[in-house]
PDB file of N, CA and C in Angstrom:
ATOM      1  N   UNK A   1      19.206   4.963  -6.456  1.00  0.00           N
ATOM      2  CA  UNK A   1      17.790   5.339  -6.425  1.00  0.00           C
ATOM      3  C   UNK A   1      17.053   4.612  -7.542  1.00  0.00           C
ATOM      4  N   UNK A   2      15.813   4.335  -7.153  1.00  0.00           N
ATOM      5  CA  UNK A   2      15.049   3.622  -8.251  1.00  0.00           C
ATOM      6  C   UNK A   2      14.268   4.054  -9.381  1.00  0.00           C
ATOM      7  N   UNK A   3      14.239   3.856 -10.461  1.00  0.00           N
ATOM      8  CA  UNK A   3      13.276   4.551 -11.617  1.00  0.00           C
ATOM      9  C   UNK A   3      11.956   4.050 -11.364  1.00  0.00           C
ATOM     10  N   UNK A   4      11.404   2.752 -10.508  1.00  0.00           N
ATOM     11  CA  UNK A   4      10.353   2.951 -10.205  1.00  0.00           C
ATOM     12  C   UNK A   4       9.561   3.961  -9.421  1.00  0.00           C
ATOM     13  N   UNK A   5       8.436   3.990  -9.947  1.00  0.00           N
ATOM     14  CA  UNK A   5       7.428   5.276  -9.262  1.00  0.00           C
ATOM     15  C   UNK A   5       7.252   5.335  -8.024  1.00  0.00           C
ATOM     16  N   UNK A   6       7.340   6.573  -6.905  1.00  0.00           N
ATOM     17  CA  UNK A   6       7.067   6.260  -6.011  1.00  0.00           C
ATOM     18  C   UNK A   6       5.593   5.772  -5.278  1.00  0.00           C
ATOM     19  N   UNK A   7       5.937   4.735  -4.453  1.00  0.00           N
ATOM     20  CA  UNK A   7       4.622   3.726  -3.827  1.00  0.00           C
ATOM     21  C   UNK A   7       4.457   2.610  -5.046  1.00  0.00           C
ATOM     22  N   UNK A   8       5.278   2.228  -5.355  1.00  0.00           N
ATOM     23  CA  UNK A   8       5.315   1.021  -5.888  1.00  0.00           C
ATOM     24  C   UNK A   8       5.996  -0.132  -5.300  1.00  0.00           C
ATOM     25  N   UNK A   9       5.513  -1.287  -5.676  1.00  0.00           N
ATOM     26  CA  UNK A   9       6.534  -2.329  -5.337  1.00  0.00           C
ATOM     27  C   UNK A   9       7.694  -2.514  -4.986  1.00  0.00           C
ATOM     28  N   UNK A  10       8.166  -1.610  -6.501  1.00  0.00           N
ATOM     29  CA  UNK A  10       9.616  -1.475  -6.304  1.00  0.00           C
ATOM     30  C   UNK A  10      10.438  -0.427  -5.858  1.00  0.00           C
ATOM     31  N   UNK A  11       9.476   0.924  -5.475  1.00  0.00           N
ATOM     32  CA  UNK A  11       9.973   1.961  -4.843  1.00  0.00           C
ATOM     33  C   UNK A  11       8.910   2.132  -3.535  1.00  0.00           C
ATOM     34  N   UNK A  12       8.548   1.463  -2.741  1.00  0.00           N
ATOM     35  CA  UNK A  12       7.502   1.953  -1.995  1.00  0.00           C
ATOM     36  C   UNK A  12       7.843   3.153  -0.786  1.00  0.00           C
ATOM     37  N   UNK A  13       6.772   3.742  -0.637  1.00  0.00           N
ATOM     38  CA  UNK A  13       7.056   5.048   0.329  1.00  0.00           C
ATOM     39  C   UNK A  13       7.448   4.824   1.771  1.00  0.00           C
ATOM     40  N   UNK A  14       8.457   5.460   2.498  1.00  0.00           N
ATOM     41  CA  UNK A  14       8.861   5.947   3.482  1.00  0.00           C
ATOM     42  C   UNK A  14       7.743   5.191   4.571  1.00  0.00           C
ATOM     43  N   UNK A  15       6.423   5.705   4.360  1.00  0.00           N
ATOM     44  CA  UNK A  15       5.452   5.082   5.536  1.00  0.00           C
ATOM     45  C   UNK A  15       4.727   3.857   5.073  1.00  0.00           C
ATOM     46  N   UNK A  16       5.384   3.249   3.940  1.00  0.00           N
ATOM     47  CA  UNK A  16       4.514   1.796   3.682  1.00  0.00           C
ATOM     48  C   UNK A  16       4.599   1.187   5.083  1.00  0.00           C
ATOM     49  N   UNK A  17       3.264   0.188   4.762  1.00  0.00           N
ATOM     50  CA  UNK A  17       2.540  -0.119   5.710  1.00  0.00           C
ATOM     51  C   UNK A  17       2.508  -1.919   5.804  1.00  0.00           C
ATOM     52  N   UNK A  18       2.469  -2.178   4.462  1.00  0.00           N
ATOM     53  CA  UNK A  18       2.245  -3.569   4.590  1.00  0.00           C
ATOM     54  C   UNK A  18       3.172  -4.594   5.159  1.00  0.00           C
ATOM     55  N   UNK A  19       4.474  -4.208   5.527  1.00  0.00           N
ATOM     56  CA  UNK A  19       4.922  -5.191   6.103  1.00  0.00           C
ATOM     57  C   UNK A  19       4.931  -5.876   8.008  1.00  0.00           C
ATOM     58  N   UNK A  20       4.008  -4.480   8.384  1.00  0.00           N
ATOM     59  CA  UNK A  20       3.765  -4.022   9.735  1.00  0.00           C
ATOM     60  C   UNK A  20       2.250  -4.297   9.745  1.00  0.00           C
ATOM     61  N   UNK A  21       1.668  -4.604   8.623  1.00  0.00           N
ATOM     62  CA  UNK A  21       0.278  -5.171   8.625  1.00  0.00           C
ATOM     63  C   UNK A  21      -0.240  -6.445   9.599  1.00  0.00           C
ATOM     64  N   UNK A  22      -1.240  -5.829  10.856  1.00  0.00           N
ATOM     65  CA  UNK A  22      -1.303  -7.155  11.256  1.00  0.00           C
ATOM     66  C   UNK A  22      -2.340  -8.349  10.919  1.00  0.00           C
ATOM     67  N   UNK A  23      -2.243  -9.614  10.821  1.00  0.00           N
ATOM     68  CA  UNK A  23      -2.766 -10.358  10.125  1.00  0.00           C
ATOM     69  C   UNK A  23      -4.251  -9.849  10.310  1.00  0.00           C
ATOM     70  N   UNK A  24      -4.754  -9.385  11.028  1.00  0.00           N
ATOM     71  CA  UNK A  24      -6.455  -9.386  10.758  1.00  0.00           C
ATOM     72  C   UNK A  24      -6.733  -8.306  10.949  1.00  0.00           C
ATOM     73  N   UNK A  25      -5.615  -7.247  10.237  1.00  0.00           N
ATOM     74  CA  UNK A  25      -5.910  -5.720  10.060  1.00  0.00           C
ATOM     75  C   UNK A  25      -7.041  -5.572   8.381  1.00  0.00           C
ATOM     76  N   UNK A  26      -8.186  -4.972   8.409  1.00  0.00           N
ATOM     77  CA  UNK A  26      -8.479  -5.080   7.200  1.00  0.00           C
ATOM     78  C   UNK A  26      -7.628  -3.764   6.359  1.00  0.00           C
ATOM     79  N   UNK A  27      -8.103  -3.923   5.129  1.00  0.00           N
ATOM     80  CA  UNK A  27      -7.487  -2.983   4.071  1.00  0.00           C
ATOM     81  C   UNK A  27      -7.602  -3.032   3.251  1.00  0.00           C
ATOM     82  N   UNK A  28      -7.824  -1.919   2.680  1.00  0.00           N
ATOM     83  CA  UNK A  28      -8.249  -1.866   0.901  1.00  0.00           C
ATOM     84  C   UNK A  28      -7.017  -1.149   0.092  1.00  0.00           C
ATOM     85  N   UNK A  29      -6.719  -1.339  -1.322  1.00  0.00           N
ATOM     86  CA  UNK A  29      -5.986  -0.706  -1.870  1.00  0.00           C
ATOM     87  C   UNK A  29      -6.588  -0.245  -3.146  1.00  0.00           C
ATOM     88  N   UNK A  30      -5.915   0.799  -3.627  1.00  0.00           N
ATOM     89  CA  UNK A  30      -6.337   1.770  -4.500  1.00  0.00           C
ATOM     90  C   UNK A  30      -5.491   1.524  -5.955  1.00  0.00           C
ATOM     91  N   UNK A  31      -5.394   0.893  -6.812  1.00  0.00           N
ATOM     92  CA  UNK A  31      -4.618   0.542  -7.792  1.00  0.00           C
ATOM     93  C   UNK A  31      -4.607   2.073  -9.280  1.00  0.00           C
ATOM     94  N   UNK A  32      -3.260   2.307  -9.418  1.00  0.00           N
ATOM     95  CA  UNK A  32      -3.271   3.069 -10.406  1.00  0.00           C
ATOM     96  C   UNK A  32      -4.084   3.405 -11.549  1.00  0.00           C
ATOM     97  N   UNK A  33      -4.410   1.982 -11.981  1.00  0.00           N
ATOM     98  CA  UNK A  33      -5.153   1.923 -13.042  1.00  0.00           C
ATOM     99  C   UNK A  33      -6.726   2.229 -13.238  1.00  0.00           C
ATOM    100  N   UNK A  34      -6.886   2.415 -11.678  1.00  0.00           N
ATOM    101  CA  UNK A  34      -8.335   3.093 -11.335  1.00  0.00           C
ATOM    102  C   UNK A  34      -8.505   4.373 -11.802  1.00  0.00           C
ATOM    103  N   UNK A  35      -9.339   4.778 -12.498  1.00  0.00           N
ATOM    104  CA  UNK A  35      -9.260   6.140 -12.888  1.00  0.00           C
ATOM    105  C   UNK A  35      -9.392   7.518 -11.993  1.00  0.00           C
ATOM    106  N   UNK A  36      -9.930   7.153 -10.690  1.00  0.00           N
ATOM    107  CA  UNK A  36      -9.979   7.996  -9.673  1.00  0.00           C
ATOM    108  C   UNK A  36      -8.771   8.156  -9.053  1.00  0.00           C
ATOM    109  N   UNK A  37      -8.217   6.786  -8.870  1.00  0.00           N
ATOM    110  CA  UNK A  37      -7.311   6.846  -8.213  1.00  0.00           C
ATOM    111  C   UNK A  37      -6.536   7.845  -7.331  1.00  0.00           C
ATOM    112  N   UNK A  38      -5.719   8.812  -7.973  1.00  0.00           N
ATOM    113  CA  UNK A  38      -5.206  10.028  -7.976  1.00  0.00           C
ATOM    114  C   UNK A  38      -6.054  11.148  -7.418  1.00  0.00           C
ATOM    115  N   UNK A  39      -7.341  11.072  -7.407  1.00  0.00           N
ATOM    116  CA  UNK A  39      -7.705  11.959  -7.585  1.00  0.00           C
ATOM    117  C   UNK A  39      -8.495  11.716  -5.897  1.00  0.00           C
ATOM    118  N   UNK A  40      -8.242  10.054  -5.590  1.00  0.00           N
ATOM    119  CA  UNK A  40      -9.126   9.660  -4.040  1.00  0.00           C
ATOM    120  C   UNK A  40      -8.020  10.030  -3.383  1.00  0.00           C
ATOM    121  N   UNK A  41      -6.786   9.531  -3.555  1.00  0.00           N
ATOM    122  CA  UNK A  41      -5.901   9.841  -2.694  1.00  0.00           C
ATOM    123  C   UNK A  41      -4.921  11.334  -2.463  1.00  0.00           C
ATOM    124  N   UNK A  42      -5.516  12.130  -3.544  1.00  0.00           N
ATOM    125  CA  UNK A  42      -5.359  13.623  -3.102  1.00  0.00           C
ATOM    126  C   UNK A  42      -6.632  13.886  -2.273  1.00  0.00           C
ATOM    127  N   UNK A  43      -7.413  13.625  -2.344  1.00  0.00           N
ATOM    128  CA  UNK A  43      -8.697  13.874  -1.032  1.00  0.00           C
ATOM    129  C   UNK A  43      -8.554  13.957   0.117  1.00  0.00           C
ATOM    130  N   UNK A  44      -8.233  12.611  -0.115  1.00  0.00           N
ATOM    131  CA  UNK A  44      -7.287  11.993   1.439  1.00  0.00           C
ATOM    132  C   UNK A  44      -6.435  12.763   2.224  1.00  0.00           C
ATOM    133  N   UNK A  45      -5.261  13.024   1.356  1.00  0.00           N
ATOM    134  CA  UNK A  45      -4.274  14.044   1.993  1.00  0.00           C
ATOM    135  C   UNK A  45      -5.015  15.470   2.494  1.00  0.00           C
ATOM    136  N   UNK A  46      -6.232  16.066   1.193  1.00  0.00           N
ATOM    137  CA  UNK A  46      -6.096  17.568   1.948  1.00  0.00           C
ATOM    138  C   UNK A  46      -7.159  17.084   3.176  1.00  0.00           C
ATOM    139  N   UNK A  47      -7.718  15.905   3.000  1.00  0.00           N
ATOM    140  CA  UNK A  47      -8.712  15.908   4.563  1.00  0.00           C
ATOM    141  C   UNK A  47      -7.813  15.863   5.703  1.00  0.00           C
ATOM    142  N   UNK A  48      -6.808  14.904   5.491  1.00  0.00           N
ATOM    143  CA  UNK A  48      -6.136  14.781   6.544  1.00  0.00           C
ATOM    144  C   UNK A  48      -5.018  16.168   6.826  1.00  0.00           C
ATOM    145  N   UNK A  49      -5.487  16.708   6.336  1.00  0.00           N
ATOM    146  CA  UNK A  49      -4.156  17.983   6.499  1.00  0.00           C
ATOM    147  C   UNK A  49      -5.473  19.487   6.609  1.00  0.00           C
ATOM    148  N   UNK A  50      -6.147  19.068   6.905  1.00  0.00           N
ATOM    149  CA  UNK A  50      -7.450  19.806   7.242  1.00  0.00           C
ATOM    150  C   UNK A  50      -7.625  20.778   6.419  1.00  0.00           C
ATOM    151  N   UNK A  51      -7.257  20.836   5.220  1.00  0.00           N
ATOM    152  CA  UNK A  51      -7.542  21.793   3.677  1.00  0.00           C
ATOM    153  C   UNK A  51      -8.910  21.497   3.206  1.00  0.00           C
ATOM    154  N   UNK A  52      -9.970  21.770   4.057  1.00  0.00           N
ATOM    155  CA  UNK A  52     -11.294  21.489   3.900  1.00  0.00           C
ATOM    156  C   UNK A  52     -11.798  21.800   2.383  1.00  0.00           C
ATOM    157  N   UNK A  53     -11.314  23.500   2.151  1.00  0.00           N
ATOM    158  CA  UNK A  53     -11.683  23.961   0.608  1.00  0.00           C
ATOM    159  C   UNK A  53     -11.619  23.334  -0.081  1.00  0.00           C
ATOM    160  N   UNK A  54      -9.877  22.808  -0.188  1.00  0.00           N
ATOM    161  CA  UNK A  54      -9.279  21.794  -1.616  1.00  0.00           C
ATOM    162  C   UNK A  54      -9.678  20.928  -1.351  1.00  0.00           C
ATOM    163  N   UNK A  55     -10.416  20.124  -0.390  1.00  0.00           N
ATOM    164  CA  UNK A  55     -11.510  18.818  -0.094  1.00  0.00           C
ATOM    165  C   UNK A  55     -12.747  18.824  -0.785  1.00  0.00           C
ATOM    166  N   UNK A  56     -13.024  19.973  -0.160  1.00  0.00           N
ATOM    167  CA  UNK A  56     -14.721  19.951  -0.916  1.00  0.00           C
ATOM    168  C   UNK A  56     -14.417  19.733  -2.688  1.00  0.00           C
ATOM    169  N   UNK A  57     -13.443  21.027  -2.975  1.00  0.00           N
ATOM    170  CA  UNK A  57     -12.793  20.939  -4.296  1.00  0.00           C
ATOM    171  C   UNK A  57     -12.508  19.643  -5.073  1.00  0.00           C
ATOM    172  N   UNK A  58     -11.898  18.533  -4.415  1.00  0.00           N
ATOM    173  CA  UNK A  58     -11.436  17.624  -4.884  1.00  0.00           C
ATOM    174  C   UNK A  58     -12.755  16.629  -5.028  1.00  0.00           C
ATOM    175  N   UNK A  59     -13.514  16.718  -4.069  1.00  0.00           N
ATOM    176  CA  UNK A  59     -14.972  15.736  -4.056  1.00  0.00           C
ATOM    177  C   UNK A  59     -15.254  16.402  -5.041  1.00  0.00           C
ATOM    178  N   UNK A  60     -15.799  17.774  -5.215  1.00  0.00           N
ATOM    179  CA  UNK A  60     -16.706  17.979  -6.254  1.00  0.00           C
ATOM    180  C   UNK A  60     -16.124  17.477  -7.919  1.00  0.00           C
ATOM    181  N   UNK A  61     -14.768  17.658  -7.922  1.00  0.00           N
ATOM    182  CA  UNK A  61     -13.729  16.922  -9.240  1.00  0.00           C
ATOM    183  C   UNK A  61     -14.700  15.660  -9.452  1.00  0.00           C
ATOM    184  N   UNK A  62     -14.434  14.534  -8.551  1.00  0.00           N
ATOM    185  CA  UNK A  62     -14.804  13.474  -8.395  1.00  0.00           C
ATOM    186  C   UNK A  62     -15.800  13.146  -8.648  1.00  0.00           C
ATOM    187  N   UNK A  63     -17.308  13.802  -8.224  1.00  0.00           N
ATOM    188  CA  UNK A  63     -18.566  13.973  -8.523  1.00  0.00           C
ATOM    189  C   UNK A  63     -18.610  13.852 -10.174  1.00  0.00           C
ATOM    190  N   UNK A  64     -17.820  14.937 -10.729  1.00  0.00           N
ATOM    191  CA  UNK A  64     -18.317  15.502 -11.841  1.00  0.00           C
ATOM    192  C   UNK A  64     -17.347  14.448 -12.911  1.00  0.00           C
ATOM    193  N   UNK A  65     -16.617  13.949 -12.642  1.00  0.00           N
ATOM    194  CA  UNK A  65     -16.012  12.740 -12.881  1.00  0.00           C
ATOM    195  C   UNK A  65     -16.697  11.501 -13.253  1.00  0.00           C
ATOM    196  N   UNK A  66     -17.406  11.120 -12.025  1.00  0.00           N
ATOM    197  CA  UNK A  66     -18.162   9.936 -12.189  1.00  0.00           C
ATOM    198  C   UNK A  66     -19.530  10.313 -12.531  1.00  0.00           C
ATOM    199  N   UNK A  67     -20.072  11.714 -12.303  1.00  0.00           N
ATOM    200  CA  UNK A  67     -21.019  11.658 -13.605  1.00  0.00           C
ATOM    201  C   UNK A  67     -21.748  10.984 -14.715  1.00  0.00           C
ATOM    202  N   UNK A  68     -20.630  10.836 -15.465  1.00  0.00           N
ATOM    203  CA  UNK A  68     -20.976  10.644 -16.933  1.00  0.00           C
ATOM    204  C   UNK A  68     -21.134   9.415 -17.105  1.00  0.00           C
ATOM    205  N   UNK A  69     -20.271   8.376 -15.815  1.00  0.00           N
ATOM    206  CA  UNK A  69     -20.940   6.866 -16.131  1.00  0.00           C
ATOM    207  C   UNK A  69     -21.991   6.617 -15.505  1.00  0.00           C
ATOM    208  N   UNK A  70     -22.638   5.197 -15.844  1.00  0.00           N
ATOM    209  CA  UNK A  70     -23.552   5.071 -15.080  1.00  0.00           C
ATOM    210  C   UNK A  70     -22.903   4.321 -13.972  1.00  0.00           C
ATOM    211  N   UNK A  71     -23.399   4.102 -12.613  1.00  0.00           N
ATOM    212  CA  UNK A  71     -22.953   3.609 -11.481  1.00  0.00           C
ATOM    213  C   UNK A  71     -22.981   2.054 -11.603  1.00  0.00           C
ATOM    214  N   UNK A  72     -21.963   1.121 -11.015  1.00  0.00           N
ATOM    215  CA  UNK A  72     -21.965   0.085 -10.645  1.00  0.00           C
ATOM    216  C   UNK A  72     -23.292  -0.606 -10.418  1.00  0.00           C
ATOM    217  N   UNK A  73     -23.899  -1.528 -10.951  1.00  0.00           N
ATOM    218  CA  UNK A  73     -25.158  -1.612 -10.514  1.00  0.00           C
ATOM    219  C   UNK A  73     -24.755  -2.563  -8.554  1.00  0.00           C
ATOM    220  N   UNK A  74     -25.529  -2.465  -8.077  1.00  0.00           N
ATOM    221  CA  UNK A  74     -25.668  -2.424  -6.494  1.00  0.00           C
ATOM    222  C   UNK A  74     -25.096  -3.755  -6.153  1.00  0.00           C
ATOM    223  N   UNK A  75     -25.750  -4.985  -6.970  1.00  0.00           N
ATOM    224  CA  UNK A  75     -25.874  -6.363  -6.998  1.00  0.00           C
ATOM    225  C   UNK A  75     -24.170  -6.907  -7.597  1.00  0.00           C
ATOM    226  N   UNK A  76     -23.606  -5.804  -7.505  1.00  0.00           N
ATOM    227  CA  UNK A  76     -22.018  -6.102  -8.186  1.00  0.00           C
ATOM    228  C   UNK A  76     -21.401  -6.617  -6.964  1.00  0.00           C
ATOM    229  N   UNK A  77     -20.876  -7.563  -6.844  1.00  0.00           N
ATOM    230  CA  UNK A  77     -20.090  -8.384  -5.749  1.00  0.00           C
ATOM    231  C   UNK A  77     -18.648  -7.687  -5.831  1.00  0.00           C
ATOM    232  N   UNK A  78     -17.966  -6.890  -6.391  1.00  0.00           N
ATOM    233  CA  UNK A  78     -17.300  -6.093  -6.090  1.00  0.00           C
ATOM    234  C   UNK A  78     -17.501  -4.489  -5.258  1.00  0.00           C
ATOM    235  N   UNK A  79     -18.726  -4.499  -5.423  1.00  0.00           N
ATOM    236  CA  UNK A  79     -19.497  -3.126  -4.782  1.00  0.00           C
ATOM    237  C   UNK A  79     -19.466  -3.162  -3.474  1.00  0.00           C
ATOM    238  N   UNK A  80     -20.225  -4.244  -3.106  1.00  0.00           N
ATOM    239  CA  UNK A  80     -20.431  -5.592  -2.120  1.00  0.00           C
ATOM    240  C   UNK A  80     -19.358  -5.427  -1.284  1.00  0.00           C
ATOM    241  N   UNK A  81     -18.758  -6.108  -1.452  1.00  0.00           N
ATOM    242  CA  UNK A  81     -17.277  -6.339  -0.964  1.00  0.00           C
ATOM    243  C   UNK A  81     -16.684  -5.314  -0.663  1.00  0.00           C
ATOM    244  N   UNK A  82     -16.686  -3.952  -1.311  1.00  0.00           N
ATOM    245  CA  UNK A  82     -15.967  -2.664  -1.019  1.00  0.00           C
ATOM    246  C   UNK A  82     -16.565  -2.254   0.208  1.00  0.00           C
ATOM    247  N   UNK A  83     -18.023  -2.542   0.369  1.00  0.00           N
ATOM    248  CA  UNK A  83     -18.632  -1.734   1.713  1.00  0.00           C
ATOM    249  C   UNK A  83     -18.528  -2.786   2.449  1.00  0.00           C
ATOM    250  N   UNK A  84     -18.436  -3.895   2.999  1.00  0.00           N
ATOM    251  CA  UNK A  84     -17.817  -4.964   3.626  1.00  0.00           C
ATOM    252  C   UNK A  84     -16.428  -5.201   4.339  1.00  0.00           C
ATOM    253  N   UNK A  85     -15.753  -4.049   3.390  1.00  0.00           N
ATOM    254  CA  UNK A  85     -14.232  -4.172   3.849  1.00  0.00           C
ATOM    255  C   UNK A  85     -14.366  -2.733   4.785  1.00  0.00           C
ATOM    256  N   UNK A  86     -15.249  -1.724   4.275  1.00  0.00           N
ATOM    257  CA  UNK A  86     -15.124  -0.495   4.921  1.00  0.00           C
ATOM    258  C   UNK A  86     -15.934  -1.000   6.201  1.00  0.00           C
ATOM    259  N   UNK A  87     -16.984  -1.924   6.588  1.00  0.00           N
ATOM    260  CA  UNK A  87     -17.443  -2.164   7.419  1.00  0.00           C
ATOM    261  C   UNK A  87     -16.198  -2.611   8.864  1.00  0.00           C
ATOM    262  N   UNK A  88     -15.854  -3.871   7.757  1.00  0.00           N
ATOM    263  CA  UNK A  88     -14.681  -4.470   8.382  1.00  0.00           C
ATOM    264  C   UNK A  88     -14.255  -3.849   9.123  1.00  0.00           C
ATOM    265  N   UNK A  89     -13.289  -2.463   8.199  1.00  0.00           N
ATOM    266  CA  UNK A  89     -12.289  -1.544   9.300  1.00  0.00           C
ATOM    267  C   UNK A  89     -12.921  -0.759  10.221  1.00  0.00           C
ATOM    268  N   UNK A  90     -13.881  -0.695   9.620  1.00  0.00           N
ATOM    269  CA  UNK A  90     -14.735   0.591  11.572  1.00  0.00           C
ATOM    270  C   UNK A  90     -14.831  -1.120  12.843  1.00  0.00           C
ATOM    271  N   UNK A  91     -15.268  -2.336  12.442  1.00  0.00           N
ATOM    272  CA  UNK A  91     -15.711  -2.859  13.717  1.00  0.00           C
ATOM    273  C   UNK A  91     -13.875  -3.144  14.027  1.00  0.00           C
ATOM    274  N   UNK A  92     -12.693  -3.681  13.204  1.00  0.00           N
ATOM    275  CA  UNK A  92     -11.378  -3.470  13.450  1.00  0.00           C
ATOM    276  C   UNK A  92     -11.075  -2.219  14.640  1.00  0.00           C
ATOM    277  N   UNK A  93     -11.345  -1.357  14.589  1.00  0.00           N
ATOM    278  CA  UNK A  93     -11.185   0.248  15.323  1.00  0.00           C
ATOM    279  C   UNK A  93     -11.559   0.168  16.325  1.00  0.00           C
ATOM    280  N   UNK A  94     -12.639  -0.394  16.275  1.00  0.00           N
ATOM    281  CA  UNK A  94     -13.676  -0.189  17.510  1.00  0.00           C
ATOM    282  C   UNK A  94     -12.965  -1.616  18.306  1.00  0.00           C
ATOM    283  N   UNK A  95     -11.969  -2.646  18.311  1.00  0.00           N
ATOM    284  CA  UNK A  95     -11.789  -3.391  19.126  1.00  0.00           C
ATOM    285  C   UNK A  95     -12.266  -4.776  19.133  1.00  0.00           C
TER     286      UNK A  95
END
């Protein structure tokens, strides 16, 4: 067994995805070092596991989280790009 963390490189999870990735599947990834990180991808789970409460719960975390900075200004080509890729995957879906 590995001492790397699980969903890493070197330990990745049971349902990794990327090697079944098809070439013009889009996708974004969520890197540790993001400070949300943890906190987007527990969201994730209780949405998808229909724990609406601990959803709302976890957004409002998040809210009160990003608070205190000020926001990305708009004109950030990384901002850009994030809603571009989310675009991406809905017209991907749709065929």
């Amino acid at each position: 067994m590995s001492d790397a963390p699980l969903g890493s490189k070197a330990n990745p999870s049971k349902f990794e995805v990327y090697k079944d990735l098809p070439d013009d599947e889009p996708y974004f990834v969520i890197r540790a070092r993001d400070p949300l990180s943890s906190a987007l991808v527990e969201l994730h789970a209780y949405i998808g596991a229909g724990q609406s409460g601990s959803a709302h719960n976890k957004l409002a975390e998040i809210m009160s989280m990003t608070a205190a900075k000020p926001p990305r200004p708009s004109d950030s080509p990384k901002y850009r790009e994030t809603f571009q890729i989310s675009l991406s995957m809905e017209k991907w879906r749709e065929g």
